[in-house]
N, C-alpha and C. Protein backbone atom coordinates (compact mmCIF):
# COMPACT_ATOMS: atom_id res chain seq x y z
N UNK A 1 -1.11 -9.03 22.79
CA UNK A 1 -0.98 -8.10 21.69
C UNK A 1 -0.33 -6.80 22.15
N UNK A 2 -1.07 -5.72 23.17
CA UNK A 2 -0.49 -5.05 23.50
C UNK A 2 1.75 -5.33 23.97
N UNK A 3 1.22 -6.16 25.46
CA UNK A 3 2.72 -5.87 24.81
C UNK A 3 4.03 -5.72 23.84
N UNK A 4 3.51 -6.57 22.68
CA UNK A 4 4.18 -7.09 21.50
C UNK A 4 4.26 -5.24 20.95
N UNK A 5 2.79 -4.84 21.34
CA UNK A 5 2.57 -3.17 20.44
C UNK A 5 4.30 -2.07 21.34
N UNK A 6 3.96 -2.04 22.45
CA UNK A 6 4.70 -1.49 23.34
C UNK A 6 6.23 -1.97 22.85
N UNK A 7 6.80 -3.45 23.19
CA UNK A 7 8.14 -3.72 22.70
C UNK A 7 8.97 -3.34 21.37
N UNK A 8 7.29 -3.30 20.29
CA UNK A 8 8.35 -3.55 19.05
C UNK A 8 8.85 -1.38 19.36
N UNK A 9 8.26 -1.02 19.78
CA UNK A 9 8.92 0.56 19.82
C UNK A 9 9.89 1.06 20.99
N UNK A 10 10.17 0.24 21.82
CA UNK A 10 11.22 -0.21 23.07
C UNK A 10 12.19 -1.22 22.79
N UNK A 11 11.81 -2.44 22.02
CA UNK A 11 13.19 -3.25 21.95
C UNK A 11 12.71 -3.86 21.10
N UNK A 12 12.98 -3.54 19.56
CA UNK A 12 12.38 -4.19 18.62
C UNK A 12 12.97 -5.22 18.31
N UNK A 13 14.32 -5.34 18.13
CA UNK A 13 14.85 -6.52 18.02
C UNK A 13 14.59 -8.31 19.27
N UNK A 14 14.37 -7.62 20.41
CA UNK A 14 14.28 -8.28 21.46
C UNK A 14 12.62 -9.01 20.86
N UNK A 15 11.62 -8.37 20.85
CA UNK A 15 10.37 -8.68 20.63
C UNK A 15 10.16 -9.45 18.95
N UNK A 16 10.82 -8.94 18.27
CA UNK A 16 10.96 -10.11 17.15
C UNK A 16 11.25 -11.30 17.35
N UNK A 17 12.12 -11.30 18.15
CA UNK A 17 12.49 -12.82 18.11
C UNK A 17 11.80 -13.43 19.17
N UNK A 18 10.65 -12.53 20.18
CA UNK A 18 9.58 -13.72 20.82
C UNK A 18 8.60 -13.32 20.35
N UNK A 19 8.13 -12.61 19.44
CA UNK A 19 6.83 -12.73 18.00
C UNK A 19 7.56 -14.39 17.35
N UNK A 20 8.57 -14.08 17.20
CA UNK A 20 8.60 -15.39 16.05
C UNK A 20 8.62 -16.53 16.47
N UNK A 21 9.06 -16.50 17.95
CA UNK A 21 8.58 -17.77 18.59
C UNK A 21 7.14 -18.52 18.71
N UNK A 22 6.61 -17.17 18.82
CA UNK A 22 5.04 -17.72 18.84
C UNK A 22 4.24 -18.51 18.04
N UNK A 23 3.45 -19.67 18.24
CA UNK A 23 2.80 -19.95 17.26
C UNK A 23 1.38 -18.88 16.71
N UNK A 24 1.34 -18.47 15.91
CA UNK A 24 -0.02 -17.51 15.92
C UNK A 24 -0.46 -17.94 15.09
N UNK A 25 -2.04 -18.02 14.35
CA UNK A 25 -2.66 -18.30 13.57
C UNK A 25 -3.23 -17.22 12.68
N UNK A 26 -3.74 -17.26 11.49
CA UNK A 26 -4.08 -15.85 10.76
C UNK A 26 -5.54 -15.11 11.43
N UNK A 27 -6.02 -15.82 12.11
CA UNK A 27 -7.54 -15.99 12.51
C UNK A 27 -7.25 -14.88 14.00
N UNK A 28 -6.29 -15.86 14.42
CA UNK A 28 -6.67 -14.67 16.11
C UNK A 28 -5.46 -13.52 15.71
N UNK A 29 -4.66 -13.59 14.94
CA UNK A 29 -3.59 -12.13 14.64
C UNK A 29 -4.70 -11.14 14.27
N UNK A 30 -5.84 -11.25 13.37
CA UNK A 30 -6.50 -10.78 12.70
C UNK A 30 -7.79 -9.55 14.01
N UNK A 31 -8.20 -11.11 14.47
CA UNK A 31 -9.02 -10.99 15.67
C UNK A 31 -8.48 -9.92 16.98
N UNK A 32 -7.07 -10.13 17.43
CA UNK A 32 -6.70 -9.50 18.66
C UNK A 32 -5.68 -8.38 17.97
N UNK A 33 -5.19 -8.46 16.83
CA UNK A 33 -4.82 -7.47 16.75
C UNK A 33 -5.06 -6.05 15.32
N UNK A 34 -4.83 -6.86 14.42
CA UNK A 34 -5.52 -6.22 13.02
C UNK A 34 -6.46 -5.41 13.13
N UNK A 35 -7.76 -6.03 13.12
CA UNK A 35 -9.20 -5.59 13.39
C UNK A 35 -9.10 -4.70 14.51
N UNK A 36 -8.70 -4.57 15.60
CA UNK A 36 -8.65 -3.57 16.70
C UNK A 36 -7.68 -2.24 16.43
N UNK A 37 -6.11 -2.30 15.96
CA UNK A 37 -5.27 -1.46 15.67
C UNK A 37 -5.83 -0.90 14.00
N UNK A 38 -6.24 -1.43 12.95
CA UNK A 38 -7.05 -1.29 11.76
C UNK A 38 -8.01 0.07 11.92
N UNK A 39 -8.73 -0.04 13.31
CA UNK A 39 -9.92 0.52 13.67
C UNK A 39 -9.32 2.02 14.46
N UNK A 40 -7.87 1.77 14.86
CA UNK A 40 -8.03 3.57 15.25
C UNK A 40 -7.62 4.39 13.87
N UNK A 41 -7.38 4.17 13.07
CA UNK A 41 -7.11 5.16 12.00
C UNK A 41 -8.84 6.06 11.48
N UNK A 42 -9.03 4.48 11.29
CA UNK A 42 -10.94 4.45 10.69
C UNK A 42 -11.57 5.39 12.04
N UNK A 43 -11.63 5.42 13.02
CA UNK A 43 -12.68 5.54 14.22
C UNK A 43 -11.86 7.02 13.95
N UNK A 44 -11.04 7.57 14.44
CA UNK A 44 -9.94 8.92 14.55
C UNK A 44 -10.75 9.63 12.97
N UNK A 45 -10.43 9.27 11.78
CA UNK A 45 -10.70 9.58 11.03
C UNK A 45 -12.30 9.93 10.78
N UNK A 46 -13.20 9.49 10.94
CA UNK A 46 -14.70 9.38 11.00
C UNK A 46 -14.38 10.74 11.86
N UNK A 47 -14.52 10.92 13.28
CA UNK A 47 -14.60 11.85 14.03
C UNK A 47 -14.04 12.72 13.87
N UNK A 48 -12.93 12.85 13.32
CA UNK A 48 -12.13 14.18 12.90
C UNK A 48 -12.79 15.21 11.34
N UNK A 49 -13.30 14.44 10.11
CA UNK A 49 -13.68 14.71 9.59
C UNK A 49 -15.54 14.80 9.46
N UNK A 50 -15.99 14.39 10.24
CA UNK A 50 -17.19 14.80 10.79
C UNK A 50 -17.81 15.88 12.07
N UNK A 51 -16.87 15.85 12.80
CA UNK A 51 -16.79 16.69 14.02
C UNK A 51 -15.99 18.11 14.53
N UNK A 52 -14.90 17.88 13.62
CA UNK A 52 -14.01 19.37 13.66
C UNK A 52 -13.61 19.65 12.06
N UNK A 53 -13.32 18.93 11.49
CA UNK A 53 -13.49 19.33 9.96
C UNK A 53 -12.22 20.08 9.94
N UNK A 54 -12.09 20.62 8.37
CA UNK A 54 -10.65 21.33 7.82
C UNK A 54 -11.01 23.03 8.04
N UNK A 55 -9.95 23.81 8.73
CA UNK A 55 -9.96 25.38 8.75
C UNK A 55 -9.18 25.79 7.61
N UNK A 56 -9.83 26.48 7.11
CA UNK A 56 -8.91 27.28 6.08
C UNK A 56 -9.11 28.74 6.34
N UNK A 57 -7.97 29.75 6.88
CA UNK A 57 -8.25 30.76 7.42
C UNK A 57 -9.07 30.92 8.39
N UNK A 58 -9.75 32.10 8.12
CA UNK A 58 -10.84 32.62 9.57
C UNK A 58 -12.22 31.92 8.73
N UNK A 59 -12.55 31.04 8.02
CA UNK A 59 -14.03 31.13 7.47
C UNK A 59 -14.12 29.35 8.28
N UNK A 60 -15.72 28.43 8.30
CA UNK A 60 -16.21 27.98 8.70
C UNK A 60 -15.00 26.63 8.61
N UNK A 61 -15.40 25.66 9.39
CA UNK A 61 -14.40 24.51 9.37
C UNK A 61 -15.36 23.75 7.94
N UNK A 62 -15.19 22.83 7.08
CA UNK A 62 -15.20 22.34 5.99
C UNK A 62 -15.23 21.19 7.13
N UNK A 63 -16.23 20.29 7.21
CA UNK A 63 -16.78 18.86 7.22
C UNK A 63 -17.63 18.04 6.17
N UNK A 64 -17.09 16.42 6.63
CA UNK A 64 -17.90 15.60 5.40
C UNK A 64 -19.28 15.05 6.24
N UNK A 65 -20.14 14.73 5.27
CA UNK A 65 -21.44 14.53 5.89
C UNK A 65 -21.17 13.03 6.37
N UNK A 66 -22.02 12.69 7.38
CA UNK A 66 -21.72 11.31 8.02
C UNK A 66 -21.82 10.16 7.34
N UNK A 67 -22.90 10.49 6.55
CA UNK A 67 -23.08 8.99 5.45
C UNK A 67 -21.48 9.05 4.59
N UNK A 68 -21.22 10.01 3.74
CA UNK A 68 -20.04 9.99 3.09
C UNK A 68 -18.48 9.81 4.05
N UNK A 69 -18.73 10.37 5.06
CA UNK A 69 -17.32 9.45 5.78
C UNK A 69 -17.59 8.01 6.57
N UNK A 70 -18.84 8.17 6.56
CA UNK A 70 -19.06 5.97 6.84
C UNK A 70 -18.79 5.11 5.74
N UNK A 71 -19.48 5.91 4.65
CA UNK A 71 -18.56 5.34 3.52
C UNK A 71 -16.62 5.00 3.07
N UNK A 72 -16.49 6.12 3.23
CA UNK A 72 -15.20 6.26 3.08
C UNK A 72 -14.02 5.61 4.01
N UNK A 73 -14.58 5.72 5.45
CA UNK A 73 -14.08 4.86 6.60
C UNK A 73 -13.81 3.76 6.40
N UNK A 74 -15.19 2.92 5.71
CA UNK A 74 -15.51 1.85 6.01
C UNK A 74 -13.99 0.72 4.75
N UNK A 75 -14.78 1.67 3.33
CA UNK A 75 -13.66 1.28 2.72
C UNK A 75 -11.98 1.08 2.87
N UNK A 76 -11.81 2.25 3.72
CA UNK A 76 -10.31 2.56 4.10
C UNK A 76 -9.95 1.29 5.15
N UNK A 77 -10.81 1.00 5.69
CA UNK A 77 -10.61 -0.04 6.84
C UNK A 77 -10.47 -1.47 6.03
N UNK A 78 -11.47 -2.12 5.06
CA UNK A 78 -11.22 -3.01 4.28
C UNK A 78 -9.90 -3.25 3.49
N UNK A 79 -9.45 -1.62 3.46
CA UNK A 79 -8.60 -1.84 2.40
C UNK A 79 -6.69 -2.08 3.16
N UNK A 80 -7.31 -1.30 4.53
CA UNK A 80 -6.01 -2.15 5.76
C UNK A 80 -5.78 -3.29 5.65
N UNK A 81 -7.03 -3.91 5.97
CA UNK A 81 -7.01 -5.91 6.36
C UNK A 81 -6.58 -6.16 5.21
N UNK A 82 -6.92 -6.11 3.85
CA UNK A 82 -6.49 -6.48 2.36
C UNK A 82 -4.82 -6.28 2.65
N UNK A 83 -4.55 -5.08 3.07
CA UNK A 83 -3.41 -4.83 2.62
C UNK A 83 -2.43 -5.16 3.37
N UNK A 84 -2.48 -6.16 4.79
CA UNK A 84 -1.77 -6.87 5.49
C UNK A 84 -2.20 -8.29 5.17
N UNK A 85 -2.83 -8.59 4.37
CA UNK A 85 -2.50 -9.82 4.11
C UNK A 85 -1.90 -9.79 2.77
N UNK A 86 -2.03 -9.13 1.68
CA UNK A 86 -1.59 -9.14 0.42
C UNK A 86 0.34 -8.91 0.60
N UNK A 87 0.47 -7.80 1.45
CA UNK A 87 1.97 -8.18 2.10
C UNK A 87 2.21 -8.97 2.50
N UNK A 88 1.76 -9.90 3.58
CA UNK A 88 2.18 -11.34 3.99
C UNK A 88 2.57 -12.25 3.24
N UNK A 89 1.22 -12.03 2.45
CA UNK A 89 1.61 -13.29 1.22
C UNK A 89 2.56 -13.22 -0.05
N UNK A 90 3.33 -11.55 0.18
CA UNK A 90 4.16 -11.51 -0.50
C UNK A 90 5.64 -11.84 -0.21
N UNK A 91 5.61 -11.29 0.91
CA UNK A 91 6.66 -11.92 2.07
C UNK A 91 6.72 -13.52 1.92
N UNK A 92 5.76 -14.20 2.43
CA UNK A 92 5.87 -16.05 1.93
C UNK A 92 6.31 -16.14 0.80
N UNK A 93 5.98 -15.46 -0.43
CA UNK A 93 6.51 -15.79 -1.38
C UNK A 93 7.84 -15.76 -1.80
N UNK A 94 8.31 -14.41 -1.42
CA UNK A 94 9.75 -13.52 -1.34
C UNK A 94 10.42 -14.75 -0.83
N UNK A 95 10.26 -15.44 0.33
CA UNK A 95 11.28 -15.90 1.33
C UNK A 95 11.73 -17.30 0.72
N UNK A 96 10.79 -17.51 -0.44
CA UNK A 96 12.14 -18.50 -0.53
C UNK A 96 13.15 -18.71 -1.40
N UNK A 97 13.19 -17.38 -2.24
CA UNK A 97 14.40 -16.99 -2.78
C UNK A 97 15.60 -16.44 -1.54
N UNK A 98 15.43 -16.39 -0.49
CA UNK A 98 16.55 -16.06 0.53
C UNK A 98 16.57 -17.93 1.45
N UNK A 99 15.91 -19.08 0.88
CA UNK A 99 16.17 -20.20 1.35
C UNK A 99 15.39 -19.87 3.14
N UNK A 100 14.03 -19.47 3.15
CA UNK A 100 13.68 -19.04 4.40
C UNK A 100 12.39 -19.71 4.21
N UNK A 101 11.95 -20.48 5.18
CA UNK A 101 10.35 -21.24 4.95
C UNK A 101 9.25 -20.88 5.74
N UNK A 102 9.02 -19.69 6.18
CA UNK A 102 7.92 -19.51 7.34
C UNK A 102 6.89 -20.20 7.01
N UNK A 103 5.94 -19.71 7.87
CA UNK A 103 3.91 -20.38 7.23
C UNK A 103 4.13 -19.49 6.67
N UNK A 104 2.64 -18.84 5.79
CA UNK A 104 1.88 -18.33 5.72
C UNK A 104 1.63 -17.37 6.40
N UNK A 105 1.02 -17.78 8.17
CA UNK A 105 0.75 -17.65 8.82
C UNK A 105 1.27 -15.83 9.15
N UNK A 106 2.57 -17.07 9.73
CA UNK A 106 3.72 -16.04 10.22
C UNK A 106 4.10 -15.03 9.26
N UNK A 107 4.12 -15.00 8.16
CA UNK A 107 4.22 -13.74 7.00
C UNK A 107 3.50 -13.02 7.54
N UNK A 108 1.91 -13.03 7.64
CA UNK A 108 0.63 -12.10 7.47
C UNK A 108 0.72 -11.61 9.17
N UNK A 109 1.43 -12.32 10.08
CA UNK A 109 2.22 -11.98 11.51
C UNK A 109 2.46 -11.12 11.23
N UNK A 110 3.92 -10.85 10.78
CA UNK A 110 5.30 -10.09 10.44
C UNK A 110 4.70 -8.73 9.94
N UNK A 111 3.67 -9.16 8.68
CA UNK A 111 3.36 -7.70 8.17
C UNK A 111 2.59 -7.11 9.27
N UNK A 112 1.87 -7.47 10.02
CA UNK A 112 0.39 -7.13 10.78
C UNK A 112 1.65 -6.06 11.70
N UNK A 113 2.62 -6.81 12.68
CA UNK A 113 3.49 -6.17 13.18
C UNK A 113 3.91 -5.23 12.91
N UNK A 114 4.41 -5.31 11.36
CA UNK A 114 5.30 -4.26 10.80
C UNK A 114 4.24 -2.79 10.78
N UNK A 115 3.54 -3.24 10.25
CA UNK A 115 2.42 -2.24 10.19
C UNK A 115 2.07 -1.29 11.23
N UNK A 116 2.05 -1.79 12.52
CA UNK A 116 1.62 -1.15 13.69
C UNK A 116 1.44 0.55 13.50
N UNK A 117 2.88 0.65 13.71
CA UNK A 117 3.32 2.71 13.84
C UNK A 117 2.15 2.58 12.88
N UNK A 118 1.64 2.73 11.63
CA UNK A 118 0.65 3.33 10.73
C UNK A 118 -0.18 3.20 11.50
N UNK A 119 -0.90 2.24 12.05
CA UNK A 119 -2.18 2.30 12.70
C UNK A 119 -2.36 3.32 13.74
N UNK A 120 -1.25 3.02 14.46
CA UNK A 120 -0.95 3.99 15.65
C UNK A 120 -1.06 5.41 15.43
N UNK A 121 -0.59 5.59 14.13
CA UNK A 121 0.14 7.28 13.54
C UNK A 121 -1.76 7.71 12.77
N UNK A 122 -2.45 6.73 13.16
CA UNK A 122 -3.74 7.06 12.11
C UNK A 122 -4.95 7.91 13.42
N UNK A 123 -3.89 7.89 14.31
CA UNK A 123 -4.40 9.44 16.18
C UNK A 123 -4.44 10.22 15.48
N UNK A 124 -3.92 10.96 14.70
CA UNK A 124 -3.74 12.23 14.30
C UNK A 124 -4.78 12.59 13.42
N UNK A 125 -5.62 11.82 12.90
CA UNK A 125 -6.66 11.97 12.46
C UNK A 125 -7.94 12.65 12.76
N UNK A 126 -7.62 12.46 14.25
CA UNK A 126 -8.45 13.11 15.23
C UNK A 126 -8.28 14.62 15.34
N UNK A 127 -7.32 15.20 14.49
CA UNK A 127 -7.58 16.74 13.88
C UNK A 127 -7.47 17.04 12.87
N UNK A 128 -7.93 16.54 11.77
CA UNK A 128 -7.54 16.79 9.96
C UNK A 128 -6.79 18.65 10.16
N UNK A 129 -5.36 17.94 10.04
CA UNK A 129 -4.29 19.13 9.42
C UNK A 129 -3.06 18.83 8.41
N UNK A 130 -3.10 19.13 7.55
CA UNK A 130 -2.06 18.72 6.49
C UNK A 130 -0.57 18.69 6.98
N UNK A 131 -0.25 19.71 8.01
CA UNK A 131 0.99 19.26 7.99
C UNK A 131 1.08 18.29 9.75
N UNK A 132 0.17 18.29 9.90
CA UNK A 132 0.26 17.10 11.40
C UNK A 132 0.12 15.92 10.11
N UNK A 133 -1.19 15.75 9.81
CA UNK A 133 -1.07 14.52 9.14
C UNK A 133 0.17 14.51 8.55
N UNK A 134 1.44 14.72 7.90
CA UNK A 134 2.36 15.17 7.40
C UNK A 134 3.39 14.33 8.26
N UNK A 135 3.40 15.47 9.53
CA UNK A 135 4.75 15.14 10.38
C UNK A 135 4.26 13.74 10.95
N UNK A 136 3.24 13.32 11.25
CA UNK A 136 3.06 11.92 12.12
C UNK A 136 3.22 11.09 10.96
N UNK A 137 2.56 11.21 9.72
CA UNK A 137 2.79 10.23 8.90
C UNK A 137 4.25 9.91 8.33
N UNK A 138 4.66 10.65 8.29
CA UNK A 138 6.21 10.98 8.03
C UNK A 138 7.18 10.05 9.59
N UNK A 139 6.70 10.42 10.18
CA UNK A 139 7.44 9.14 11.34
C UNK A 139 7.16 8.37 11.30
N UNK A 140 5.80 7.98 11.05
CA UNK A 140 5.34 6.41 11.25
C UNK A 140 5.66 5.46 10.15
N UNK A 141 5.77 5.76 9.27
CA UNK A 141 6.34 5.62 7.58
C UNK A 141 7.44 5.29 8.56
N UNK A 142 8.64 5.76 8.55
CA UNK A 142 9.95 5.95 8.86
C UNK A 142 10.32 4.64 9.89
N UNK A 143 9.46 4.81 11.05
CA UNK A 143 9.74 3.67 12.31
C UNK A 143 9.26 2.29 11.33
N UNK A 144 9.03 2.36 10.43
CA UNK A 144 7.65 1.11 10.01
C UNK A 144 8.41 0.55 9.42
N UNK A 145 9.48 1.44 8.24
CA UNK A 145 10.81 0.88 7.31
C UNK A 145 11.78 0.35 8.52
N UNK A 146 12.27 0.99 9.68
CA UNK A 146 12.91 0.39 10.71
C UNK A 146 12.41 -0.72 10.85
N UNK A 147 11.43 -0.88 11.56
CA UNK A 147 10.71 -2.30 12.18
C UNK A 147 11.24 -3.20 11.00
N UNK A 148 10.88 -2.98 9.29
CA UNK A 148 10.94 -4.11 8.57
C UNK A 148 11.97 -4.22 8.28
N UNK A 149 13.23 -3.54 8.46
CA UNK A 149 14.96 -3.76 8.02
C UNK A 149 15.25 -4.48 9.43
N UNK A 150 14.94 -4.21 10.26
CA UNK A 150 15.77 -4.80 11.42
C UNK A 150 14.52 -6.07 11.72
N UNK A 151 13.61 -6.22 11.48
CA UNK A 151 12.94 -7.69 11.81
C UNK A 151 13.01 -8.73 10.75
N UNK A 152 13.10 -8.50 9.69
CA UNK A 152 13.02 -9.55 8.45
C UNK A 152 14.52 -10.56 8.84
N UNK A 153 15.76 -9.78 9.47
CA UNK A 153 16.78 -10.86 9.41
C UNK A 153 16.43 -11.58 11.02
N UNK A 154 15.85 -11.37 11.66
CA UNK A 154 15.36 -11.72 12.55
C UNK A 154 14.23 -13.06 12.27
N UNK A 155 13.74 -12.19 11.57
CA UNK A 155 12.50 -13.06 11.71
C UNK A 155 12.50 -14.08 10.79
N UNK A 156 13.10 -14.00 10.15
CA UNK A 156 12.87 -15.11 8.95
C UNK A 156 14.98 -15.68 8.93
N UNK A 157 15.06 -15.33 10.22
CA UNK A 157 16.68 -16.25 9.78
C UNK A 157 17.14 -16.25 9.07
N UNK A 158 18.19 -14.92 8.29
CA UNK A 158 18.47 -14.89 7.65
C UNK A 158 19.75 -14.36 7.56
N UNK A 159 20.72 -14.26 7.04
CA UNK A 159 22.02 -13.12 7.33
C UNK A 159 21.47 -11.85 7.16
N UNK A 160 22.42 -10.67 7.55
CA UNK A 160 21.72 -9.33 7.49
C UNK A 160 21.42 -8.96 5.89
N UNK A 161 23.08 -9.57 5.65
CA UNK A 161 22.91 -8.64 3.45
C UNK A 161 22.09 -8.77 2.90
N UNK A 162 21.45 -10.34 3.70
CA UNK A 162 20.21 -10.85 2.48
C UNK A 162 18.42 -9.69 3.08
N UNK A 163 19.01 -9.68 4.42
CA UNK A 163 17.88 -9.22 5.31
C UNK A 163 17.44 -8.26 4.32
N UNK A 164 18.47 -7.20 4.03
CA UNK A 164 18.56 -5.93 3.60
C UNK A 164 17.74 -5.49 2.57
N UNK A 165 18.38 -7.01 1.55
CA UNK A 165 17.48 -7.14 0.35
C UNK A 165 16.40 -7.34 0.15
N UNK A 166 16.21 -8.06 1.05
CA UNK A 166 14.80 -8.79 1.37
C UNK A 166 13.91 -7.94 1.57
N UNK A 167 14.39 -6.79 2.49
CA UNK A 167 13.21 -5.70 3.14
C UNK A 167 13.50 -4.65 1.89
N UNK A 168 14.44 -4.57 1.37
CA UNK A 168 13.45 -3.40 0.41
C UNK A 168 13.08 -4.08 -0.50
N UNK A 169 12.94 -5.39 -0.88
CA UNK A 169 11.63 -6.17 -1.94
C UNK A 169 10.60 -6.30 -1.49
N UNK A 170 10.54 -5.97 -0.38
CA UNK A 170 9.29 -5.64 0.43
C UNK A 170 8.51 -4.36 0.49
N UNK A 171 9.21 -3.41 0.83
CA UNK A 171 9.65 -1.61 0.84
C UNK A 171 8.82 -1.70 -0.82
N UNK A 172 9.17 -2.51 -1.63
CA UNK A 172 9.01 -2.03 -2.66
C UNK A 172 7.65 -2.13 -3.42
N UNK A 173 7.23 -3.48 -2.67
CA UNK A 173 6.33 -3.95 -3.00
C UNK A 173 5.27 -3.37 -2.39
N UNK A 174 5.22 -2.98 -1.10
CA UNK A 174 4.38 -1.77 -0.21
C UNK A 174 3.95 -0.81 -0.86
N UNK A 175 5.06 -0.09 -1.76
CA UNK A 175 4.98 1.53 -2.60
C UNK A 175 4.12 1.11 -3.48
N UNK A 176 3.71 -0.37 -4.49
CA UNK A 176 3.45 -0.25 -5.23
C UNK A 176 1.74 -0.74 -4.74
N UNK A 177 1.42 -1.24 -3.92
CA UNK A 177 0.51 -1.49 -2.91
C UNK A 177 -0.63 -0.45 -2.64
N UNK A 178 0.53 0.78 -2.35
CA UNK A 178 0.02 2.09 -1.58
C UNK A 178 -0.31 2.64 -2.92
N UNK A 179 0.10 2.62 -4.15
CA UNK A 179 0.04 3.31 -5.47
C UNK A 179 -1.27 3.00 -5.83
N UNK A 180 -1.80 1.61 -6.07
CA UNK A 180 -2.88 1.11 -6.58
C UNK A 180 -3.82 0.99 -5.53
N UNK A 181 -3.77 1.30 -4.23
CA UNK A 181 -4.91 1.98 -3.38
C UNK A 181 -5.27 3.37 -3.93
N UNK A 182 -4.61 4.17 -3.96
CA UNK A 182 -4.46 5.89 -4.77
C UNK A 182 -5.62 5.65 -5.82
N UNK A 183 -4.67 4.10 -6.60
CA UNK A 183 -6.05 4.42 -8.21
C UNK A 183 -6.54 4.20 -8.11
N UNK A 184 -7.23 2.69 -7.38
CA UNK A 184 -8.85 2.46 -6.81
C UNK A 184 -9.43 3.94 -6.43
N UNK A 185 -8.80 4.25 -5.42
CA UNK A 185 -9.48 5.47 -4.79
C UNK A 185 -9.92 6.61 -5.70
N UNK A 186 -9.37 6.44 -6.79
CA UNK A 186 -9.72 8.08 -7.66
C UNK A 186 -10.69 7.05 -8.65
N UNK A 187 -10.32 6.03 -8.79
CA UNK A 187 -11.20 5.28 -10.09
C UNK A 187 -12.67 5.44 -9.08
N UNK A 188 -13.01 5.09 -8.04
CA UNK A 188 -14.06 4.99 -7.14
C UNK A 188 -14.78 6.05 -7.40
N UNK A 189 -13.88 7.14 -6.78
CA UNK A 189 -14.08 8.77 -6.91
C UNK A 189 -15.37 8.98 -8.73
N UNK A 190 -14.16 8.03 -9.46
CA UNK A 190 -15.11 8.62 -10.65
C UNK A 190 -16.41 7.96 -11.17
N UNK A 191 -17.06 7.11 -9.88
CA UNK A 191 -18.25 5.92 -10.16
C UNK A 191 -19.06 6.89 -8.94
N UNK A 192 -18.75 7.96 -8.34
CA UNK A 192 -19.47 8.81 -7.38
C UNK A 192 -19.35 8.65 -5.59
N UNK A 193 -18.21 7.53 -5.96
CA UNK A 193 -17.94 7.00 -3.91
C UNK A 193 -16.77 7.60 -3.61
N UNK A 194 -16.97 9.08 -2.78
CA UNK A 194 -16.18 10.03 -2.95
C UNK A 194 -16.47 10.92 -1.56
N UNK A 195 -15.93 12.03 -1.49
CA UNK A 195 -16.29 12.51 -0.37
C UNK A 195 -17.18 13.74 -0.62
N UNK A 196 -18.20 14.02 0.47
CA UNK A 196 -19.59 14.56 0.25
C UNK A 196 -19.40 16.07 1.19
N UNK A 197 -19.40 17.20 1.05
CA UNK A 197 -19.25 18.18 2.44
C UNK A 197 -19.68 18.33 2.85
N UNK A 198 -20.35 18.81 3.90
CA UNK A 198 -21.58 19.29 4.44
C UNK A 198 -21.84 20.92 4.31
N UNK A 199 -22.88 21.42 3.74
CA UNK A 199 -23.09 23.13 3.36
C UNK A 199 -23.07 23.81 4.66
């Protein structure tokens, strides 16, 4: 796993095409890599908003109480794993309007991969600041659209024009992904599973 983490940000093209060689199953992608990279956003996040909290000016740092960010963690973490497989399986579906047959499998691969930089970019958590969270999220976003324009013609054998297309029906399908996490999250918000401060 690790190295696959290391290559795709050193030679991404090179490491796509021995990801795609691999046989992987949804079970151990999940196991060695998901569930572990899933967990630094969640773990960073818990500690940052329980332990150093938000400054606003010279007055006290603003922290959430522990029960309400175990809550909130916990959900955010469920809603990772959901959301690399619900891409995968959109990807399988996508691919065979470009005449491309992966598994399954290998879709919920591809996304888990693609995904990485976010997990990675979810360090910064470990100081709740609007514009760090900002600038890291803002790269990792950025490398993440790279990874999926330059691996989809790779990975799924394809010419580039179609690649192109392919990844922003993907791109697109992500935005709308990330949208209806937003409304869960505020619909939640309005059933009371929300965030709690500490006085």
């Amino acid at each position: 796993m690790i190295h696959h983490v290391w290559g795709l940000f050193t030679h991404p093209d090179q490491e796509w095409q021995e990801i795609r060689g691999e046989k992987e199953t949804i079970s151990h992608m999940y196991f060695t890599h998901v569930l572990i990279l899933a967990a630094i956003p969640v773990i960073s996040a818990y500690f940052g908003t329980t332990e150093v909290g938000w400054s606003f000016g010279t007055g006290d740092a603003v922290k959430l109480t522990q029960s309400s960010a175990i809550q909130m963690t916990v959900l955010s973490y469920l809603a990772m794993l959901a959301g690399v497989a619900v891409m995968g399986a959109f990807i399988h579906w996508m691919a065979r309007t470009y005449d491309s047959s992966p598994s399954l499998a290998r879709c919920i691969v591809f996304a888990a991969y693609t995904a990485t930089p976010l997990f990675i970019a979810g360090l910064s958590a470990l100081y709740p600041s609007l514009w760090l969270g900002m600038l890291v999220g803002t790269a990792a976003i950025c490398y993440t659209v790279y990874l999926l324009y330059v691996g989809i013609p790779t990975f799924m054998r394809i010419p580039k024009d179609e690649g192109f297309l392919f990844s922003s029906s993907v791109l697109a399908v992500g935005l709308v992904v990330l949208v209806a996490m937003i409304a869960a999250s505020v619909i939640l918000w309005g059933f009371g599973v929300g965030p709690v401060y500490t006085s």
